[in-house]
C-alpha atoms as a PDB file:
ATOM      1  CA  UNK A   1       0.458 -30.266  21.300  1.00  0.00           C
ATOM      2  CA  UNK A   2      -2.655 -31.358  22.833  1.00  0.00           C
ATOM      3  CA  UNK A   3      -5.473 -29.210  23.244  1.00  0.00           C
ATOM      4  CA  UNK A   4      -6.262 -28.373  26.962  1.00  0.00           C
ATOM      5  CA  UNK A   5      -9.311 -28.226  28.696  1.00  0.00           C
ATOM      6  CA  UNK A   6     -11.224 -25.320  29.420  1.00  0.00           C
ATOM      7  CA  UNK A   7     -13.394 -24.933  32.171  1.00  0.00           C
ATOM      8  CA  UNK A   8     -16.808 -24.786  31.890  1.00  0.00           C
ATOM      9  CA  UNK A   9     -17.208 -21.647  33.452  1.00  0.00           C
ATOM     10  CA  UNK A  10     -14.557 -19.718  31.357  1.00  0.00           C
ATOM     11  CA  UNK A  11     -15.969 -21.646  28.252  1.00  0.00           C
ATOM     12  CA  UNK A  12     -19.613 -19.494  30.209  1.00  0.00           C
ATOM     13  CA  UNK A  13     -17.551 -16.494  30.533  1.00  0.00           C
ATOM     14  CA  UNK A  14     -16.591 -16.469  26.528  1.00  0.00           C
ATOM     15  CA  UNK A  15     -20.291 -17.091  25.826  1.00  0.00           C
ATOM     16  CA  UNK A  16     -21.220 -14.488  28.266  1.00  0.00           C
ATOM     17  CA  UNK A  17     -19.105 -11.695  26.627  1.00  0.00           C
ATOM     18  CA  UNK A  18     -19.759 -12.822  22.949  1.00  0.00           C
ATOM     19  CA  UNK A  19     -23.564 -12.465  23.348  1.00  0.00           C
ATOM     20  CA  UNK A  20     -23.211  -8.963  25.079  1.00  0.00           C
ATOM     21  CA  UNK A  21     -20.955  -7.577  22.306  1.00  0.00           C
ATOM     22  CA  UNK A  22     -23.527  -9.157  19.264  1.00  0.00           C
ATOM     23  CA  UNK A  23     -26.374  -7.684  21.647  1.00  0.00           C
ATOM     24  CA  UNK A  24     -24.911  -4.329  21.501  1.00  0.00           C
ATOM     25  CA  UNK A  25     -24.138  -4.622  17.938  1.00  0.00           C
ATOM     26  CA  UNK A  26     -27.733  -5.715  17.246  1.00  0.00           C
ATOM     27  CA  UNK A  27     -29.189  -2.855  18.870  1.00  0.00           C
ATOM     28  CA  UNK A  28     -26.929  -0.107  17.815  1.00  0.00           C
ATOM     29  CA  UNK A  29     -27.238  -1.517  14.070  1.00  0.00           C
ATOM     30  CA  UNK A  30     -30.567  -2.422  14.226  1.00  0.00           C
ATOM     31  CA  UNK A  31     -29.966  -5.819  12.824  1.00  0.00           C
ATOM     32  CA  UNK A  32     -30.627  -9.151  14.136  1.00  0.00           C
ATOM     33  CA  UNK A  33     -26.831 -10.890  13.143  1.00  0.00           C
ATOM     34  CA  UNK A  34     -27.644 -14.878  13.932  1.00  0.00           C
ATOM     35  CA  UNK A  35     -24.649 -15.899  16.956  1.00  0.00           C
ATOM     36  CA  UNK A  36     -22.078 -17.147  15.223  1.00  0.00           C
ATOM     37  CA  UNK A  37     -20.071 -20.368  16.397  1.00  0.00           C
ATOM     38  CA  UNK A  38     -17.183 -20.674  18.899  1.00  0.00           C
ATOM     39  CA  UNK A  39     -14.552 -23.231  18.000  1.00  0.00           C
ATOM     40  CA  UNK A  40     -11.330 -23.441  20.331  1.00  0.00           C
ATOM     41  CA  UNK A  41      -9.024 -24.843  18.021  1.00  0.00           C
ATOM     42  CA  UNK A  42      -6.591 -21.816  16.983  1.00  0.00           C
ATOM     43  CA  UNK A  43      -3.430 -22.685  17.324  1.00  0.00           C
ATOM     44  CA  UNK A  44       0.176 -20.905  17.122  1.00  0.00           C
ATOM     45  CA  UNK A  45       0.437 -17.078  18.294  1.00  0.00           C
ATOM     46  CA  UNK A  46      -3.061 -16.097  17.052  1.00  0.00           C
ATOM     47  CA  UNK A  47      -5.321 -15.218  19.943  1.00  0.00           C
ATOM     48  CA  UNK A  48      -8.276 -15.468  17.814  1.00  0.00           C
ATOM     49  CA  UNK A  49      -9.534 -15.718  13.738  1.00  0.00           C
ATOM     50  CA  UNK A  50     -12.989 -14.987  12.276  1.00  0.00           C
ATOM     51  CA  UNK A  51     -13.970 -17.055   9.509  1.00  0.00           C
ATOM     52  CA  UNK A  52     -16.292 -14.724   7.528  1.00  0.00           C
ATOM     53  CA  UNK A  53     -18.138 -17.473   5.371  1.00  0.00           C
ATOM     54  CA  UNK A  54     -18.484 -19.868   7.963  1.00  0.00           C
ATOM     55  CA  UNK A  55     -19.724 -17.221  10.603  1.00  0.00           C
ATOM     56  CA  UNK A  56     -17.116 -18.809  13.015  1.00  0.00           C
ATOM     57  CA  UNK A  57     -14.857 -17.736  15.761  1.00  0.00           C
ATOM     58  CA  UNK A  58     -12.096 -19.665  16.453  1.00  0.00           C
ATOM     59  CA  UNK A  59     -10.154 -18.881  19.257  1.00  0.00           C
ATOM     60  CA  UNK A  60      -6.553 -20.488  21.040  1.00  0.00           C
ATOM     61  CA  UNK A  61      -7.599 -22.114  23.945  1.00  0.00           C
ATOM     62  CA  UNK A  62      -3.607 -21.619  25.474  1.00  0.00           C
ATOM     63  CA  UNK A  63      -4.195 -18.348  25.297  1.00  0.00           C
ATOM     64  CA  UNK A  64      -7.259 -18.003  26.758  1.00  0.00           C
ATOM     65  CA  UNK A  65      -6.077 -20.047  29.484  1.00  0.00           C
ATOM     66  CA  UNK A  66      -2.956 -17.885  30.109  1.00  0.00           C
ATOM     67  CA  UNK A  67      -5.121 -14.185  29.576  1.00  0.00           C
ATOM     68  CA  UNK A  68      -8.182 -15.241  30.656  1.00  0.00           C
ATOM     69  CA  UNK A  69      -9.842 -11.420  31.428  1.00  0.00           C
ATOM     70  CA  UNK A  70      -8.255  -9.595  29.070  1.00  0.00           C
ATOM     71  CA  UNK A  71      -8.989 -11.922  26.254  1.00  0.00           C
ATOM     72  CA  UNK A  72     -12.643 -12.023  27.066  1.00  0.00           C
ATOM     73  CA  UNK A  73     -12.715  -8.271  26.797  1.00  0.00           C
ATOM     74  CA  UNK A  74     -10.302  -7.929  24.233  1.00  0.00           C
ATOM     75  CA  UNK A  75      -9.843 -11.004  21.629  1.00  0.00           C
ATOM     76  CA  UNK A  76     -13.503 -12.312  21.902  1.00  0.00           C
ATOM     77  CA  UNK A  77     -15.126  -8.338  20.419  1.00  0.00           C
ATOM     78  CA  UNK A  78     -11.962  -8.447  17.990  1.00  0.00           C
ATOM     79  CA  UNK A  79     -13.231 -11.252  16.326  1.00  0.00           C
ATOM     80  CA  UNK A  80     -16.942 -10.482  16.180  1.00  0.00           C
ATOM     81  CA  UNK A  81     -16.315  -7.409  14.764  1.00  0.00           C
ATOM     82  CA  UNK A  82     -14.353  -8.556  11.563  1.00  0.00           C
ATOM     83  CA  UNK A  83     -17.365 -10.643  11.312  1.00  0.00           C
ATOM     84  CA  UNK A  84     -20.134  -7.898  11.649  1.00  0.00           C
ATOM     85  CA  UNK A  85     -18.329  -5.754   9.351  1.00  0.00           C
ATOM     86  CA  UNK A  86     -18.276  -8.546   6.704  1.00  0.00           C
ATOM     87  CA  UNK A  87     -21.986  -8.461   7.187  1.00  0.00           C
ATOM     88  CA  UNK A  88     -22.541  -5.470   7.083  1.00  0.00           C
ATOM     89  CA  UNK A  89     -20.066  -3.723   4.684  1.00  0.00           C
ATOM     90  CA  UNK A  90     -18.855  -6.451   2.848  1.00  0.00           C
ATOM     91  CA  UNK A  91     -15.397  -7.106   2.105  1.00  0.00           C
ATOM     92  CA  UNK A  92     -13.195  -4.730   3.423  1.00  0.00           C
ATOM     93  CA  UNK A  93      -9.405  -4.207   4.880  1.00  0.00           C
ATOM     94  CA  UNK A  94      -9.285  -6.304   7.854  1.00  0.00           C
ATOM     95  CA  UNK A  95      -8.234  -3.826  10.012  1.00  0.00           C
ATOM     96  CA  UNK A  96      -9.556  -0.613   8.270  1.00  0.00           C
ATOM     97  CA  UNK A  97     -11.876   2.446   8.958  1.00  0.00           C
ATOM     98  CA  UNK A  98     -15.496   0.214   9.090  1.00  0.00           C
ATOM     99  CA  UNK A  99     -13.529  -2.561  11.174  1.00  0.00           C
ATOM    100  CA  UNK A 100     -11.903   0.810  14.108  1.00  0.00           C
ATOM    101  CA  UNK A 101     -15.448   2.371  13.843  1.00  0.00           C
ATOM    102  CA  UNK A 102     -17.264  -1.275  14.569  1.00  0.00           C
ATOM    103  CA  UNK A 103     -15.000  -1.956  17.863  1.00  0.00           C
ATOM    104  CA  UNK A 104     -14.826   1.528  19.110  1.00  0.00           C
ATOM    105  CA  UNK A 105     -18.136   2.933  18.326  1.00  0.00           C
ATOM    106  CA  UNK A 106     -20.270   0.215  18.008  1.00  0.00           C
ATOM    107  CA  UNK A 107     -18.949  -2.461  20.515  1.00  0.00           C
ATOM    108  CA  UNK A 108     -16.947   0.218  22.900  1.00  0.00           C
ATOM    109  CA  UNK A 109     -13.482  -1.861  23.129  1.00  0.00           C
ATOM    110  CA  UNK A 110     -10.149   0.001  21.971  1.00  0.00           C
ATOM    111  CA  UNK A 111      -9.242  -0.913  18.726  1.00  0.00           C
ATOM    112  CA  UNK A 112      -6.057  -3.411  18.503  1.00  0.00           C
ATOM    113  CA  UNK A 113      -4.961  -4.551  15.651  1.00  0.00           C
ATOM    114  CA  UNK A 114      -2.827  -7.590  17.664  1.00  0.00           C
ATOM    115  CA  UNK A 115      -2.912  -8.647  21.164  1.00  0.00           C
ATOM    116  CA  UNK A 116       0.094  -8.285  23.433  1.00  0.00           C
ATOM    117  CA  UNK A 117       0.025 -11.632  25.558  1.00  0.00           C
ATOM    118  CA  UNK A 118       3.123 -13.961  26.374  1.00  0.00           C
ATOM    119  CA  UNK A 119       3.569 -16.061  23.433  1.00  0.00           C
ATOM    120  CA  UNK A 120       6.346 -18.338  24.400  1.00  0.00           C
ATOM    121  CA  UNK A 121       4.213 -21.412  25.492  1.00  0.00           C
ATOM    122  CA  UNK A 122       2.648 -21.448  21.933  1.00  0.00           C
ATOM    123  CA  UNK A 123       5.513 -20.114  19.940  1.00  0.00           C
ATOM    124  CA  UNK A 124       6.745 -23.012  16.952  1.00  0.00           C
ATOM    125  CA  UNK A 125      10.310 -23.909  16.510  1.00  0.00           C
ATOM    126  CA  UNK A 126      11.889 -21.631  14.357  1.00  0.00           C
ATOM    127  CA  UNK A 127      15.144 -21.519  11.992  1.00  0.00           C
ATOM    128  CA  UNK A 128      17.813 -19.056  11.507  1.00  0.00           C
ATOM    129  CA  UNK A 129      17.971 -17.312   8.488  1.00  0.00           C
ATOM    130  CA  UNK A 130      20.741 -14.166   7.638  1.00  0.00           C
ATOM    131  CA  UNK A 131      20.857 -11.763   5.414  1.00  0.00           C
ATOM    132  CA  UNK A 132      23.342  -8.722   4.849  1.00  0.00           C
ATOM    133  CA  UNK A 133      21.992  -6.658   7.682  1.00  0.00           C
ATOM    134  CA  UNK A 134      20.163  -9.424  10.707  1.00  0.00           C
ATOM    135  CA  UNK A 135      19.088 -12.619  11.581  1.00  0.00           C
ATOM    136  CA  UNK A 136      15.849 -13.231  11.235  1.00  0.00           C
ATOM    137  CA  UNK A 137      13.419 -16.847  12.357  1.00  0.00           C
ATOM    138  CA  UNK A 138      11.789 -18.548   9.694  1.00  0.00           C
ATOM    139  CA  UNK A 139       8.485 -20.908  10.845  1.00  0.00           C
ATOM    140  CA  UNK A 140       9.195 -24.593   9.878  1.00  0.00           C
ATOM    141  CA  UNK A 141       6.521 -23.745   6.929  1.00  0.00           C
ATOM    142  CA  UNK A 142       8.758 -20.791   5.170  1.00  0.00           C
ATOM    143  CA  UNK A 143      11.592 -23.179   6.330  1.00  0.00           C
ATOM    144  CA  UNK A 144      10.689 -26.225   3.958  1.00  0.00           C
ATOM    145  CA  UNK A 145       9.352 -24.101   1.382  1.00  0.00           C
ATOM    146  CA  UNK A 146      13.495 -23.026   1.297  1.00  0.00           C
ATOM    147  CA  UNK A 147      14.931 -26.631   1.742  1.00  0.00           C
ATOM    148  CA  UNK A 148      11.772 -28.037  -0.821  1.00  0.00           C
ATOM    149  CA  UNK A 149      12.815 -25.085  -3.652  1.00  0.00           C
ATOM    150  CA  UNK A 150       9.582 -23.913  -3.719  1.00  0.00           C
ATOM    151  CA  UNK A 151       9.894 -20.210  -1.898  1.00  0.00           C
ATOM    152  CA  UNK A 152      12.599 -17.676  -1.589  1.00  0.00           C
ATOM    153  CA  UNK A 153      12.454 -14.677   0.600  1.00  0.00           C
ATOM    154  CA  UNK A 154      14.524 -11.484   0.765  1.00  0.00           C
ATOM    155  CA  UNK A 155      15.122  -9.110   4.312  1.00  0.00           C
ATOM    156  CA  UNK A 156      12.376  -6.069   3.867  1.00  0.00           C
ATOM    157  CA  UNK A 157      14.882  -4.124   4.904  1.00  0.00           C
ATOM    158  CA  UNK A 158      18.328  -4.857   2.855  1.00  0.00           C
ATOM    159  CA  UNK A 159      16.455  -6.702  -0.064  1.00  0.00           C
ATOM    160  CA  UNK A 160      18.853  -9.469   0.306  1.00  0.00           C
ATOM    161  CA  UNK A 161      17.970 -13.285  -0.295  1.00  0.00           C
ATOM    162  CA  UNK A 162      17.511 -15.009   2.946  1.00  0.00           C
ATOM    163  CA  UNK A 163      20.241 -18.242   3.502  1.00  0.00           C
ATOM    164  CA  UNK A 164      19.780 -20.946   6.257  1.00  0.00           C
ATOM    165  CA  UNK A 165      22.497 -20.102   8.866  1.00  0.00           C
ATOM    166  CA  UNK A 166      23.554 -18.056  12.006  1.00  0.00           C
ATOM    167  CA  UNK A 167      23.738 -13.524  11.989  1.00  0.00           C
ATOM    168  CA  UNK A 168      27.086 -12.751  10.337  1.00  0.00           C
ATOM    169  CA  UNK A 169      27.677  -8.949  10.044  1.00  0.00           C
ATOM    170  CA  UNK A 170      28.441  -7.903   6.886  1.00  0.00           C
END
C-alpha cells in the first residue's frame, strides 16, 4: 500500500504537539532533550514506535489520517515518552512505572498502553489457524514461518499446537 499524503498543516499540527510535550518535559526535568525526528512510515496496526537509539518517532500516517485529534494528543506524547524515559532512566519495561509516571506526571496525558482506533483499513491478511479450544489469525509472517518449518506456535490458552485450517470444536 502506498503511503498517503499528509497535509501540511496536520504534518504542523504533529510538530506543534511534539514540541509542546518535549517543552514540558524539558522544563519539568530540567533537561534540554535535543527534538527527536518524525518519520511517517509505520505501517500495520501500530499507531506509533519510538526508536530509542535513533531518537526517532515513527508514526502511521493511515492512522493519523483516520484519528487525526486524538492521535496528536494521544499517540504523538506516547511515543516521546518511551523516548525520554530511555534518556533518562535507561532501559526499562516499555510500559512500566518510569514510562506511567513520564506521561501522566510529567507530560499530563492518560497513560495507554495501546490506542483504540479503527484498524480495518490497515489490518494485513490473515490465516486461520485452530487449536483444541478457537480459531485464532496468524499474520502472513507467523504464517510462512509454519508453511517454511521454521516456527511452531501453541494456543496460550489450551497449550495445543496451532494447524492451518478453519475452528472445529473439539
Amino acid at each position: 500500500m502506498k503511503t498517503p499524503r499528509l497535509p501540511i498543516a496536520l504534518q504542523q499540527a504533529v510538530m506543534r504537539s511534539l514540541r509542546h510535550s518535549l517543552e514540558l518535559a524539558n522544563q519539568k526535568l530540567a533537561r534540554s532533550y535535543p527534538e527527536p525526528k518524525l518519520i511517517y512510515q509505520q505501517r500495520g496496526t501500530a499507531a506509533g514506535t519510538a526508536w530509542l537509539e535513533k531518537w526517532e518517532i515513527r508514526l502511521n500516517p493511515v492512522l493519523l489520517l483516520e484519528n487525526q485529534q486524538a492521535f496528536i494528543d494521544e499517540v504523538v506524547p506516547h511515543e516521546l515518552a518511551h523516548l525520554l524515559v530511555w534518556k533518562h532512566f535507561g532501559r526499562v519495561a516499555p510500559h512500566g512505572k518510569e514510562w506511567k509516571w513520564m506521561m501522566e506526571s510529567v507530560l499530563g496525558v492518560p497513560a495507554q498502553r495501546t490506542h483504540r482506533f479503527e484498524v480495518e483499513s490497515v489490518r494485513s491478511r490473515t490465516f486461520n489457524y485452530r487449536c483444541q479450544c478457537q480459531q485464532h489469525h496468524l499474520t502472513v509472517r507467523r504464517h510462512n514461518r509454519v508453511v517454511r518449518g521454521e516456527s511452531e506456535y501453541r494456543c496460550v490458552s489450551c497449550g495445543s499446537l496451532l494447524k492451518p485450517g478453519d475452528y472445529l470444536p473439539s
